[in-house]
N, C-alpha and C. Protein backbone atom coordinates (compact mmCIF):
# COMPACT_ATOMS: atom_id res chain seq x y z
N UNK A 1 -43.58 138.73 7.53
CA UNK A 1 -43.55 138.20 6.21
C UNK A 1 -44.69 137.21 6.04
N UNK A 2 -45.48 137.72 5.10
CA UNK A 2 -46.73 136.62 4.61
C UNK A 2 -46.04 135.46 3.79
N UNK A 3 -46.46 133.92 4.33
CA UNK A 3 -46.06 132.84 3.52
C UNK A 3 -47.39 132.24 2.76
N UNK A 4 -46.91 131.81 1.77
CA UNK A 4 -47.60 131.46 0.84
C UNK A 4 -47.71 129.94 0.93
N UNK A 5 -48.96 129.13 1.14
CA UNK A 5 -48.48 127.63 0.88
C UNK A 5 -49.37 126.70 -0.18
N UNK A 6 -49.06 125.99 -0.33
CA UNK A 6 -49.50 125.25 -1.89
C UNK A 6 -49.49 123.38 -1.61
N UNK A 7 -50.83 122.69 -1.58
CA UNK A 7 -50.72 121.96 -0.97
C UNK A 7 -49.90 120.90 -2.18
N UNK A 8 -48.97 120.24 -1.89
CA UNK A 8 -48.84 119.21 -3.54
C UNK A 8 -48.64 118.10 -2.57
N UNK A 9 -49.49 117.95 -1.89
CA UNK A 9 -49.46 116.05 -1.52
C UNK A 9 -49.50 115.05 -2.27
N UNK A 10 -50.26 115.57 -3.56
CA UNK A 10 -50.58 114.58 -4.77
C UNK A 10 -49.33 114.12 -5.44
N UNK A 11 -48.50 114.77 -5.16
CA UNK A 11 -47.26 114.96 -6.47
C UNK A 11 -46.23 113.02 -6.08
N UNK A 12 -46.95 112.78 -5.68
CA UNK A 12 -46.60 111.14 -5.34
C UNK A 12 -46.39 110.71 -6.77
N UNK A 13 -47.01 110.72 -7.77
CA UNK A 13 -46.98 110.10 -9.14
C UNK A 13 -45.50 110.66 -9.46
N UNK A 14 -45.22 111.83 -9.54
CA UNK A 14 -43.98 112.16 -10.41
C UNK A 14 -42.94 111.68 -9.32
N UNK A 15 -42.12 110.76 -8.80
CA UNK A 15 -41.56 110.80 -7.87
C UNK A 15 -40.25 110.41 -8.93
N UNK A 16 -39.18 111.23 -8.68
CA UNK A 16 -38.23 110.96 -9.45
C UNK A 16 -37.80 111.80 -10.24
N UNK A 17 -38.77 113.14 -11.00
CA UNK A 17 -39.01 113.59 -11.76
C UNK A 17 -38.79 114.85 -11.80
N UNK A 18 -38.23 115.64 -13.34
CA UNK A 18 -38.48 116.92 -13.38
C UNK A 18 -39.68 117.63 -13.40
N UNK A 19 -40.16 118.44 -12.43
CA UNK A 19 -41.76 119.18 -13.03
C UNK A 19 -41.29 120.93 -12.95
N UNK A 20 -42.48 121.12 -14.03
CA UNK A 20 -41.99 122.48 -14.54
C UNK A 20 -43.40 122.86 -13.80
N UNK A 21 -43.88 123.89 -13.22
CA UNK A 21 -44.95 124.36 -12.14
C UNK A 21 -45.35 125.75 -12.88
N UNK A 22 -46.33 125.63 -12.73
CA UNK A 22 -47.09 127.38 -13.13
C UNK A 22 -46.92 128.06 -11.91
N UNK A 23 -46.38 129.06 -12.06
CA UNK A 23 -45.97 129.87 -11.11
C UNK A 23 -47.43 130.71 -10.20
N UNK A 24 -48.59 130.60 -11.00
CA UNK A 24 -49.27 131.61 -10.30
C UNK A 24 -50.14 130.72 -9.66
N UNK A 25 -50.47 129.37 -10.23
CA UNK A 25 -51.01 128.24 -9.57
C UNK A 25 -50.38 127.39 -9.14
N UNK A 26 -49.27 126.66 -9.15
CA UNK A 26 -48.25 125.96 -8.82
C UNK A 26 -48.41 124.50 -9.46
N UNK A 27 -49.44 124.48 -10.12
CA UNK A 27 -50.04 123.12 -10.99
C UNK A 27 -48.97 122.75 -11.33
N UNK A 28 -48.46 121.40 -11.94
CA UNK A 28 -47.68 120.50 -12.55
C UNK A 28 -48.21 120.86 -14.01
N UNK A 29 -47.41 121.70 -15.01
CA UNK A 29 -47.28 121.91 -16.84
C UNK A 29 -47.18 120.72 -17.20
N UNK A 30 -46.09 120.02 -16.88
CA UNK A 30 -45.37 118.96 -17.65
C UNK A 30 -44.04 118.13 -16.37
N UNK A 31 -43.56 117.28 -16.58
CA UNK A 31 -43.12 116.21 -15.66
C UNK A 31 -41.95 115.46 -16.82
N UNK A 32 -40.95 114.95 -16.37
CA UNK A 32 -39.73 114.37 -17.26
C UNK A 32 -38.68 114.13 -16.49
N UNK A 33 -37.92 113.25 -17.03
CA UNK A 33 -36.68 113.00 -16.45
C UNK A 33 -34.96 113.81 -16.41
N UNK A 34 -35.77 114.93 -17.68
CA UNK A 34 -34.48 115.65 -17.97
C UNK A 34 -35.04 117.28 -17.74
N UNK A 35 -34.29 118.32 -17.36
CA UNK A 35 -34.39 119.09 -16.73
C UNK A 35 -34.49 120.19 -17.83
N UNK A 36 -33.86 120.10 -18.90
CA UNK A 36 -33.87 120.68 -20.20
C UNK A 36 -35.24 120.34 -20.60
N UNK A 37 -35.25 119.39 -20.99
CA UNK A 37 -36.66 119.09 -21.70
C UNK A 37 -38.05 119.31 -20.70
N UNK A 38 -37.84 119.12 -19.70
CA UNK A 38 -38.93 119.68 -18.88
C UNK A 38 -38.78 121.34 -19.13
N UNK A 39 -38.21 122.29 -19.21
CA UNK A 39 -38.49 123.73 -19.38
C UNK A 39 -38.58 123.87 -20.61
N UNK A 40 -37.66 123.16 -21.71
CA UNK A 40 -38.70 123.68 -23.17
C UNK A 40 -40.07 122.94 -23.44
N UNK A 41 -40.86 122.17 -22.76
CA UNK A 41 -41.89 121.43 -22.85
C UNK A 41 -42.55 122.59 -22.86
N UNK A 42 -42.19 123.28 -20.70
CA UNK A 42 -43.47 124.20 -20.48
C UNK A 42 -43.39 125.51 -21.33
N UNK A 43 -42.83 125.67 -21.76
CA UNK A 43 -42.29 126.99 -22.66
C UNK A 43 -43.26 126.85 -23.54
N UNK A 44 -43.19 125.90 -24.53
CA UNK A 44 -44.09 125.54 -25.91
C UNK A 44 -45.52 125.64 -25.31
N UNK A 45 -45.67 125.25 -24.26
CA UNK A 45 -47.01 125.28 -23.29
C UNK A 45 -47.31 126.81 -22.59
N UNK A 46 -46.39 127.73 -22.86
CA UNK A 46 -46.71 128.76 -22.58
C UNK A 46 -46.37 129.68 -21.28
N UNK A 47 -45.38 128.53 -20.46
CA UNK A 47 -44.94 129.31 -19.35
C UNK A 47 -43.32 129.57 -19.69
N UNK A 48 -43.35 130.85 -19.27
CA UNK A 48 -41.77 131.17 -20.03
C UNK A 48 -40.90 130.48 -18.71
N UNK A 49 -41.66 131.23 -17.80
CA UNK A 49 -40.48 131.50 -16.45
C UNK A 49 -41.13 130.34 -15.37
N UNK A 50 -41.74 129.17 -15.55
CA UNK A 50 -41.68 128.10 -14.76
C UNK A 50 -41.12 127.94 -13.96
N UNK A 51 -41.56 127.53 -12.49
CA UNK A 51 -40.80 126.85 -11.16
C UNK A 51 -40.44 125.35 -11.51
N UNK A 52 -39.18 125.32 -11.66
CA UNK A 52 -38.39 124.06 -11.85
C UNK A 52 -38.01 123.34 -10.55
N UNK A 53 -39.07 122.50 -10.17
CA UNK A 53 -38.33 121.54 -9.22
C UNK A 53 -38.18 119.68 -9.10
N UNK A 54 -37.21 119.12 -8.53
CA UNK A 54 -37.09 117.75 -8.68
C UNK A 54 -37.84 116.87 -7.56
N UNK A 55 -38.90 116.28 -8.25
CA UNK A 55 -39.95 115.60 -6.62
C UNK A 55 -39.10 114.40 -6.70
N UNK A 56 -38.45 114.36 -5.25
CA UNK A 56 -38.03 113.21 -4.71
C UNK A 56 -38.89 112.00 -4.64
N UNK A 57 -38.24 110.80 -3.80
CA UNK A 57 -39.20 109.72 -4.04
C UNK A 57 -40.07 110.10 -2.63
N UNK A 58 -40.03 110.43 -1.68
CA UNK A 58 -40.89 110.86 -1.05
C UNK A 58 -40.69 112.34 -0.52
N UNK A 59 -41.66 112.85 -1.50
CA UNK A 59 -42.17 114.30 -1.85
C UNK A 59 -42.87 114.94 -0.45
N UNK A 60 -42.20 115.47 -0.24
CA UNK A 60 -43.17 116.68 1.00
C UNK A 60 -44.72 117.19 0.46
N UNK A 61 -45.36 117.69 1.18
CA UNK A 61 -46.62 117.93 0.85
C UNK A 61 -47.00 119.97 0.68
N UNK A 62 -46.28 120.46 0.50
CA UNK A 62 -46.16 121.59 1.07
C UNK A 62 -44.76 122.08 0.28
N UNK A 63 -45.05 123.48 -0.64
CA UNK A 63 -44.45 124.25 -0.68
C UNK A 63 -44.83 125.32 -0.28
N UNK A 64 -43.56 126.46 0.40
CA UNK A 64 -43.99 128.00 0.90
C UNK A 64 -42.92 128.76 0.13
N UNK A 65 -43.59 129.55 -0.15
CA UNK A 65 -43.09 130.83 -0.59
C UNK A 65 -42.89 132.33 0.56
N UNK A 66 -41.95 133.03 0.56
CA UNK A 66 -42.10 133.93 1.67
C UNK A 66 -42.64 135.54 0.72
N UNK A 67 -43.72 136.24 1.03
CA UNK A 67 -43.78 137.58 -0.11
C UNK A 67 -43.61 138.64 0.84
């Protein structure tokens, strides 16, 4: 199984936070405290099907995907 990894070391700023992620780049759309409003943000922004995740206060650096 090929893993996929995506560096988000940066993601230190949103710590706390809902972020809605572009799925094909994994970029940060939009960032919020509510989980609702973070997916109709990225929606209006154009990503239907966004990776919804909550960055803790200290955020790992590294997501993988398995394809």
């Amino acid at each position: 199984m090929k893993v996929k990894t995506y560096d988000q070391s940066n993601l230190g700023k949103y710590s706390n936070k809902w972020l809605a992620l572009d799925p094909a780049s994994m970029k940060v759309i939009v960032s919020g405290n509510k989980v609702g409003d973070v997916l109709n943000r990225a929606k209006k922004e154009g990503i239907e099907r966004p990776v919804l995740t909550r960055a803790p206060k200290n955020y790992g650096a590294y997501i993988g995907f398995g394809h």
